[in-house]
PDB file of N, CA and C in Angstrom:
ATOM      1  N   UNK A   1     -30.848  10.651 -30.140  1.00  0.00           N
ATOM      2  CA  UNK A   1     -29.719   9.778 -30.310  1.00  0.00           C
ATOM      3  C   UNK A   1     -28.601  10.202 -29.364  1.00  0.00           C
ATOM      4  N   UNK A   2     -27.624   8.935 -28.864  1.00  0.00           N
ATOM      5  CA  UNK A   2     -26.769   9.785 -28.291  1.00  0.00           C
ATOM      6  C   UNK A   2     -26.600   9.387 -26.465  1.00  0.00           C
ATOM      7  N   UNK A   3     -28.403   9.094 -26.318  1.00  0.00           N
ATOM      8  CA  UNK A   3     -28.837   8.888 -24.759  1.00  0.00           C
ATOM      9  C   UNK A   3     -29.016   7.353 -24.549  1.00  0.00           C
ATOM     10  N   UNK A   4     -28.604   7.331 -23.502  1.00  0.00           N
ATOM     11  CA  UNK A   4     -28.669   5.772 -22.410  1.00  0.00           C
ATOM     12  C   UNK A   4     -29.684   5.754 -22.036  1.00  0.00           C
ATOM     13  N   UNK A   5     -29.563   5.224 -20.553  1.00  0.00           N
ATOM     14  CA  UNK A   5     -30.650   4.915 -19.423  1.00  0.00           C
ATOM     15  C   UNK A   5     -31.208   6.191 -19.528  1.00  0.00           C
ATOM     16  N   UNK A   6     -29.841   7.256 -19.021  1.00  0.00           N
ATOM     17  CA  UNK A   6     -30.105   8.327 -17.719  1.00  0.00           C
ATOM     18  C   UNK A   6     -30.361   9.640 -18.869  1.00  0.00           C
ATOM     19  N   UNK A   7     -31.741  10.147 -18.845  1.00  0.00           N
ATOM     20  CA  UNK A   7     -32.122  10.948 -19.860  1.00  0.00           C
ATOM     21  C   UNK A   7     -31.429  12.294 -19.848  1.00  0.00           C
ATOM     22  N   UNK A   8     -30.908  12.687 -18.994  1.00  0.00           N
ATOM     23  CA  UNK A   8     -30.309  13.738 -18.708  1.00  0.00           C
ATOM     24  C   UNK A   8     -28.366  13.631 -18.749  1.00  0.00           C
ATOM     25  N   UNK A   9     -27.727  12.542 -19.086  1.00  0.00           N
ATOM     26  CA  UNK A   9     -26.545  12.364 -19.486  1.00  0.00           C
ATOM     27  C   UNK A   9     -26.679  11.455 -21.008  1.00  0.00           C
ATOM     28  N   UNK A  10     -25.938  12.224 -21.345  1.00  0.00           N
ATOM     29  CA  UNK A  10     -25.761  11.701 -23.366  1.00  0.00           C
ATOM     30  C   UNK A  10     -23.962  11.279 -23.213  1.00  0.00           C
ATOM     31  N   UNK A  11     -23.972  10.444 -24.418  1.00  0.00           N
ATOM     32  CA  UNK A  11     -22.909  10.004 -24.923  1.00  0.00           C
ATOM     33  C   UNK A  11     -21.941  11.388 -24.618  1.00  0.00           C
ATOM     34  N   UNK A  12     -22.039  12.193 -25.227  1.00  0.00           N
ATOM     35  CA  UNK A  12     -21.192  13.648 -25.451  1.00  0.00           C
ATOM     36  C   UNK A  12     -21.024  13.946 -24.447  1.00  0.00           C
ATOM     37  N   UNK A  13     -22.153  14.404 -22.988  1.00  0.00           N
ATOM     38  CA  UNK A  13     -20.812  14.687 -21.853  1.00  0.00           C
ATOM     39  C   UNK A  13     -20.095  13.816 -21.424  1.00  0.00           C
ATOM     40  N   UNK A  14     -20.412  12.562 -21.409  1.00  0.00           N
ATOM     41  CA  UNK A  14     -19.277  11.452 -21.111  1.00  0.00           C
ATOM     42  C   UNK A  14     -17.899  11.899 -21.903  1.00  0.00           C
ATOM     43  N   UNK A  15     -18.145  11.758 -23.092  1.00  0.00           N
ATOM     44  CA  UNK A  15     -16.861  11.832 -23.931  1.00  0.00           C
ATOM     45  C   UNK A  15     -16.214  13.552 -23.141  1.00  0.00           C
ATOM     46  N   UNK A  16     -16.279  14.242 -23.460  1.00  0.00           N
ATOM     47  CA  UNK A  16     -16.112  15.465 -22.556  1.00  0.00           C
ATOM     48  C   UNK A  16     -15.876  15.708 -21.273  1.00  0.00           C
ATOM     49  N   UNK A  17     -16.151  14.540 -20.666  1.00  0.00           N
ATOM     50  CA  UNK A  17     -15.371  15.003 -19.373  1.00  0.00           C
ATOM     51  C   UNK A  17     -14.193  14.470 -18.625  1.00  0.00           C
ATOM     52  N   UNK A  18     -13.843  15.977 -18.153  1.00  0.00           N
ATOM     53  CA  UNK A  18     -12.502  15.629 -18.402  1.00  0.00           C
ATOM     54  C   UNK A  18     -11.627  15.332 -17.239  1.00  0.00           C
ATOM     55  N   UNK A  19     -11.028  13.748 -17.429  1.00  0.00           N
ATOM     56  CA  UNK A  19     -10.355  12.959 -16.219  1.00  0.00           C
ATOM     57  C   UNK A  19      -8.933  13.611 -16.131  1.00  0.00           C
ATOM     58  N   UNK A  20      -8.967  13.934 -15.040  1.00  0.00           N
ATOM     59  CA  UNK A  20      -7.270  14.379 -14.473  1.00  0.00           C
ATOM     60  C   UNK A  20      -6.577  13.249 -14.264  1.00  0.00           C
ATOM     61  N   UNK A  21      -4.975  13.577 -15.164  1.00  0.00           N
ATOM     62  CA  UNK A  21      -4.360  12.535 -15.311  1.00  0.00           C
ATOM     63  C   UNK A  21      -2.731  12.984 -14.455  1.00  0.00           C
ATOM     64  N   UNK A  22      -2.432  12.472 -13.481  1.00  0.00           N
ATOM     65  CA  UNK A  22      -1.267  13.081 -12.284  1.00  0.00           C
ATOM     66  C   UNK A  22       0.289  12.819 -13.489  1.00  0.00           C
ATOM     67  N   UNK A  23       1.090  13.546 -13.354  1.00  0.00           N
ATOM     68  CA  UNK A  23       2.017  14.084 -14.351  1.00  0.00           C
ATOM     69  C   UNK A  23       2.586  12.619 -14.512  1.00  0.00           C
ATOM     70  N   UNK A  24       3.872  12.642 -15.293  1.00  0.00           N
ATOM     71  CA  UNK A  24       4.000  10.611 -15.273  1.00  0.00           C
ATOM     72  C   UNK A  24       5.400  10.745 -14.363  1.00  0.00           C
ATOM     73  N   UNK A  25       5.807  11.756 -13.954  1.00  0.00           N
ATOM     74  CA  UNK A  25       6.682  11.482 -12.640  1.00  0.00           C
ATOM     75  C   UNK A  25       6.120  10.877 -11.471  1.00  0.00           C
ATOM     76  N   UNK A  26       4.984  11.422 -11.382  1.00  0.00           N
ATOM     77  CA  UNK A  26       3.873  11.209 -10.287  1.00  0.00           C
ATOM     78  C   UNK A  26       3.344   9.399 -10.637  1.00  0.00           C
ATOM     79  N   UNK A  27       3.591   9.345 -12.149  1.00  0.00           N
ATOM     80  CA  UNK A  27       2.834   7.950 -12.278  1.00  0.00           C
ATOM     81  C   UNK A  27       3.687   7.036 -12.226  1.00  0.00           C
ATOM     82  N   UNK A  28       4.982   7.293 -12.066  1.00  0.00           N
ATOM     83  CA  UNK A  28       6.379   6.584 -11.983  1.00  0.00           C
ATOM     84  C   UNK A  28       6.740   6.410 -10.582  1.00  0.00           C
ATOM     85  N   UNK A  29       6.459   6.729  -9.672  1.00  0.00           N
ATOM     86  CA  UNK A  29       6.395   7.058  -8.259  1.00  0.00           C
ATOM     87  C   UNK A  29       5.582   5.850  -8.126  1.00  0.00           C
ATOM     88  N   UNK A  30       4.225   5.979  -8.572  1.00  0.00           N
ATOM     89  CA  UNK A  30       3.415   5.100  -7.896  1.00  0.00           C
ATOM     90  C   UNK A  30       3.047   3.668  -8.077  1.00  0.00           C
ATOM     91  N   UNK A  31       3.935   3.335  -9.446  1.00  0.00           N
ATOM     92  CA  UNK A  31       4.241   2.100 -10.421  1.00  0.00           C
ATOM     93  C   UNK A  31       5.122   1.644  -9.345  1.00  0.00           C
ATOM     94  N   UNK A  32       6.159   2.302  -9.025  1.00  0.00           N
ATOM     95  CA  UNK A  32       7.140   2.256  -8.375  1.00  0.00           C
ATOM     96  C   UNK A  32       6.996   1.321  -6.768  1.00  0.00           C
ATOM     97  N   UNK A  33       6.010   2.128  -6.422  1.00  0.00           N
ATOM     98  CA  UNK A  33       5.079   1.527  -4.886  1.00  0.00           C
ATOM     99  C   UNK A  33       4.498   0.685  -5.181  1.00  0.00           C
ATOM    100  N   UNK A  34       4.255   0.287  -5.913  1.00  0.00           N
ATOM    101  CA  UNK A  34       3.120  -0.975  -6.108  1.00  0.00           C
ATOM    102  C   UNK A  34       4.416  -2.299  -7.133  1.00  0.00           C
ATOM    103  N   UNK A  35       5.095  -2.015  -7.421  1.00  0.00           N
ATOM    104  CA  UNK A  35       6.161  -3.154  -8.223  1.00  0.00           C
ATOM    105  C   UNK A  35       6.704  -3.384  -6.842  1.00  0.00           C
ATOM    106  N   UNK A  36       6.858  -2.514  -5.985  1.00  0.00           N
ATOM    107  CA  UNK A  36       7.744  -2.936  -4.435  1.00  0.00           C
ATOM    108  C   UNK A  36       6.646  -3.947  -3.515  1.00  0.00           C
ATOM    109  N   UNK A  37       5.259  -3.497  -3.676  1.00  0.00           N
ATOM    110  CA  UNK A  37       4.340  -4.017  -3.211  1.00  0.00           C
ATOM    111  C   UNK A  37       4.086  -5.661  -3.422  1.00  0.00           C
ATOM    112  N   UNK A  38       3.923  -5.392  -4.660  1.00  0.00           N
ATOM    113  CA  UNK A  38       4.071  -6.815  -5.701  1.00  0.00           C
ATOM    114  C   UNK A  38       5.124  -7.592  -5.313  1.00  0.00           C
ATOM    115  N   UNK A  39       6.399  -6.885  -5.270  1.00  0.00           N
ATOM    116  CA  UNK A  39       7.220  -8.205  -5.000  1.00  0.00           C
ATOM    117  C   UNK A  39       7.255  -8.340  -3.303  1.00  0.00           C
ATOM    118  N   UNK A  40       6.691  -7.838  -2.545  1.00  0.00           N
ATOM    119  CA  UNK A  40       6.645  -7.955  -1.139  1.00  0.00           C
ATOM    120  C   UNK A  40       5.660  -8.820  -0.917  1.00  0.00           C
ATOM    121  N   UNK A  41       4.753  -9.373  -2.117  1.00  0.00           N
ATOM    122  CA  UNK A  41       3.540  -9.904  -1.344  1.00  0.00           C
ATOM    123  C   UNK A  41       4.180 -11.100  -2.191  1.00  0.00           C
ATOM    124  N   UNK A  42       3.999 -11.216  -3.092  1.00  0.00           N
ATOM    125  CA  UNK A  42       4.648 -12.501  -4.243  1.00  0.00           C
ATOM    126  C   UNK A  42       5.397 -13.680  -4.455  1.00  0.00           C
ATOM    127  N   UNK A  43       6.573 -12.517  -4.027  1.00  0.00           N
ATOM    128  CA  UNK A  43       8.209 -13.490  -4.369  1.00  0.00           C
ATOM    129  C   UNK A  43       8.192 -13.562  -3.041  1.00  0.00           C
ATOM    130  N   UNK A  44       8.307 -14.962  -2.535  1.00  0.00           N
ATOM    131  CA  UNK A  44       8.528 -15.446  -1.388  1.00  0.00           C
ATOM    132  C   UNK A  44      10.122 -15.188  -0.891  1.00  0.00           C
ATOM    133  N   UNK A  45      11.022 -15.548  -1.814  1.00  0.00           N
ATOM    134  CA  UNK A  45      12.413 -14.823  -1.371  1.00  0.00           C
ATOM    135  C   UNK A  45      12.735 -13.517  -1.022  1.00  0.00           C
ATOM    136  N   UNK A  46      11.889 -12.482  -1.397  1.00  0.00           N
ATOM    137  CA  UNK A  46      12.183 -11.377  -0.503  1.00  0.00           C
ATOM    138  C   UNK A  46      10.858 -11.404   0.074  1.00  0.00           C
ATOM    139  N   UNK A  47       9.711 -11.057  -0.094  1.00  0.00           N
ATOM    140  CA  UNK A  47       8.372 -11.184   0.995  1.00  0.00           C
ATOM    141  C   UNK A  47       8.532 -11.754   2.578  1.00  0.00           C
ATOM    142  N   UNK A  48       9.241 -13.031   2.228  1.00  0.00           N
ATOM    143  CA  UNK A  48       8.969 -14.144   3.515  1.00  0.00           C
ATOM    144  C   UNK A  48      10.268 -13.231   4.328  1.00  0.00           C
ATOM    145  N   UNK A  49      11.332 -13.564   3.962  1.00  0.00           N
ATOM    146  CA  UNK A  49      12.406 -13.024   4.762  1.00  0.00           C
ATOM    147  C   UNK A  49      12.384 -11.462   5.499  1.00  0.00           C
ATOM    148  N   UNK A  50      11.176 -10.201   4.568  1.00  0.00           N
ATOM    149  CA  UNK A  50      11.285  -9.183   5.148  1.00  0.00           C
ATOM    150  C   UNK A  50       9.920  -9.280   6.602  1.00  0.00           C
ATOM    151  N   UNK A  51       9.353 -10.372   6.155  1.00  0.00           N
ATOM    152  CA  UNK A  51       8.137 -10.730   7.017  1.00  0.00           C
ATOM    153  C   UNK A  51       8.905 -11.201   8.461  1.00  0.00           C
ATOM    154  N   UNK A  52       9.647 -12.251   8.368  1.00  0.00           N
ATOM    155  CA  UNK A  52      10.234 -12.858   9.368  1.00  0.00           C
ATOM    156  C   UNK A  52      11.164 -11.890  10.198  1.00  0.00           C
ATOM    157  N   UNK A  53      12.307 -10.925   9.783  1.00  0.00           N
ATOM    158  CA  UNK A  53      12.891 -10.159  10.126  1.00  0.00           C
ATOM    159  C   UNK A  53      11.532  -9.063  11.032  1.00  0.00           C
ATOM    160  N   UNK A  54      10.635  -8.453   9.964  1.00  0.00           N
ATOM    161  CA  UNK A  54       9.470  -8.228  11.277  1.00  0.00           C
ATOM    162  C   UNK A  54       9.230  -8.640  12.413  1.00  0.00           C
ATOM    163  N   UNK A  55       8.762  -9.729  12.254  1.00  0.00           N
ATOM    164  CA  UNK A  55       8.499 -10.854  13.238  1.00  0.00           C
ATOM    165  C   UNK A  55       9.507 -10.848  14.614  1.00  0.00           C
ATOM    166  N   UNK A  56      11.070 -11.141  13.722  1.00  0.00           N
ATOM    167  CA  UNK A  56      11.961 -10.772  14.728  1.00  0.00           C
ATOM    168  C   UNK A  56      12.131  -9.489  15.778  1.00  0.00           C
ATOM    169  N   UNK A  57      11.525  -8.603  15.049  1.00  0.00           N
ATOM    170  CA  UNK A  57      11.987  -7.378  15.661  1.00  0.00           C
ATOM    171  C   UNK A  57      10.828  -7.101  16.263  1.00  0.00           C
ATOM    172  N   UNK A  58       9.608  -7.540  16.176  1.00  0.00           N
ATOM    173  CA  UNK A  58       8.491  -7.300  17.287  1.00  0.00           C
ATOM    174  C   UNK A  58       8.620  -8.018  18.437  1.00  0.00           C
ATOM    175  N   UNK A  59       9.122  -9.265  18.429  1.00  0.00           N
ATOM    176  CA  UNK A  59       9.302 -10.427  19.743  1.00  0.00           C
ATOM    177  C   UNK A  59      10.517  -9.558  20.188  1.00  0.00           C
ATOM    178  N   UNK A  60      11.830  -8.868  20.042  1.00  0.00           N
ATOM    179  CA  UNK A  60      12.608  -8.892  20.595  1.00  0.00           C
ATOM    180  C   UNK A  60      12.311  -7.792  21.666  1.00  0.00           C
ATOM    181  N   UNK A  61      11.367  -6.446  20.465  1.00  0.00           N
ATOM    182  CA  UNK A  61      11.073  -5.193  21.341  1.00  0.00           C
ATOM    183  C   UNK A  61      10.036  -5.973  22.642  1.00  0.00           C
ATOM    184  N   UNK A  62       9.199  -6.850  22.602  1.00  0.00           N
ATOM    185  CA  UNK A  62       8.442  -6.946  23.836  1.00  0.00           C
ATOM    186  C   UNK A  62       8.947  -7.853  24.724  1.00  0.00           C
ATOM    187  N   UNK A  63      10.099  -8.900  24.236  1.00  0.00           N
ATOM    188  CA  UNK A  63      11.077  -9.260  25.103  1.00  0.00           C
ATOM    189  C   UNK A  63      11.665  -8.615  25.862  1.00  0.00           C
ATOM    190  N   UNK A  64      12.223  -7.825  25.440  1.00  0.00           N
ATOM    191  CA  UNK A  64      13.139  -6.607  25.983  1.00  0.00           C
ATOM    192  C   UNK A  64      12.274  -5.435  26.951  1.00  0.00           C
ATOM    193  N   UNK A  65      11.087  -5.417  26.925  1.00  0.00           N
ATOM    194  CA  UNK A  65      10.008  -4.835  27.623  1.00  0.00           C
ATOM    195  C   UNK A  65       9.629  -5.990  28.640  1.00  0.00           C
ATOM    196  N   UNK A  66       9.754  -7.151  28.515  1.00  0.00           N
ATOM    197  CA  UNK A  66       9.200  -7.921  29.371  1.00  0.00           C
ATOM    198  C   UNK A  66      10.400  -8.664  30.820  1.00  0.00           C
ATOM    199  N   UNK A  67      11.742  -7.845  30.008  1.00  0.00           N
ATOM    200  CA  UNK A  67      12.751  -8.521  30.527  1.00  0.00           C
ATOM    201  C   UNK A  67      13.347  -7.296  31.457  1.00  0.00           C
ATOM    202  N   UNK A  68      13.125  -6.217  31.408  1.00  0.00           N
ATOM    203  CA  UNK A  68      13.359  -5.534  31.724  1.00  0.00           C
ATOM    204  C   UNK A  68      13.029  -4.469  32.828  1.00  0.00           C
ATOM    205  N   UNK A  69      13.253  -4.800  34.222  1.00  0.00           N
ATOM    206  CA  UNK A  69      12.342  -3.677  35.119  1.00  0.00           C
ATOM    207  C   UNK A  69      13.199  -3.937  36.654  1.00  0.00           C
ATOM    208  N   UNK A  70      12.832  -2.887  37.321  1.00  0.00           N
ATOM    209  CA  UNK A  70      13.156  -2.324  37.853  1.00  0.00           C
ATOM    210  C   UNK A  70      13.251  -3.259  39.183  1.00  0.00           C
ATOM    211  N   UNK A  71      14.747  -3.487  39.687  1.00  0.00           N
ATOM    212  CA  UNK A  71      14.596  -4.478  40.982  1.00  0.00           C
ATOM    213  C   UNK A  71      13.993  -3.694  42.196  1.00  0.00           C
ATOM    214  N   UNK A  72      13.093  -4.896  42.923  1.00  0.00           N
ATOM    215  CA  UNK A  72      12.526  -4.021  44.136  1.00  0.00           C
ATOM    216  C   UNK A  72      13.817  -4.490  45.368  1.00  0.00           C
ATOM    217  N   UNK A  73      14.365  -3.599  46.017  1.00  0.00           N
ATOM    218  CA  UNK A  73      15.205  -3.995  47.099  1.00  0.00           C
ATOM    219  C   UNK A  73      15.308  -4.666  47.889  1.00  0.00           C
ATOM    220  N   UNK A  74      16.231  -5.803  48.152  1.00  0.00           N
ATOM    221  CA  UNK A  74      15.412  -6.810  49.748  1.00  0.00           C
ATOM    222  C   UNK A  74      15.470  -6.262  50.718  1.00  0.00           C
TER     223      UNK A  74
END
């Protein structure tokens, strides 16, 4: 009694073994990253606007790379 499939694991070491659980500062941290996540992917009022501001600031850096060089002398 006790055994599954796997003849060599029983109910009892399952129950017994033992899952490491990261302290709840650590689990408050990471609630933390993922509620920021959530509303970055979600809520279109902050998501879209921090997306676009991206957007902005990648076109300007390769603008500014593309606009920029060195005159050859006549």
């Amino acid at each position: 009694m006790g055994e599954g499939s796997q003849n060599n694991i029983n109910s009892q070491k399952i129950k017994n073994f033992p899952i490491p659980v990261p302290p709840m500062e650590v689990q408050e941290k990471i609630v933390g990253v993922l509620d920021r996540f959530d509303t970055l992917v979600n809520d279109l009022s902050k998501g879209l606007p921090a997306e676009i501001e991206a957007v902005r600031e990648r076109y300007e850096y390769y603008r500014n790379k593309l606009l920029t060089f060195k005159e050859i002398p006549a």
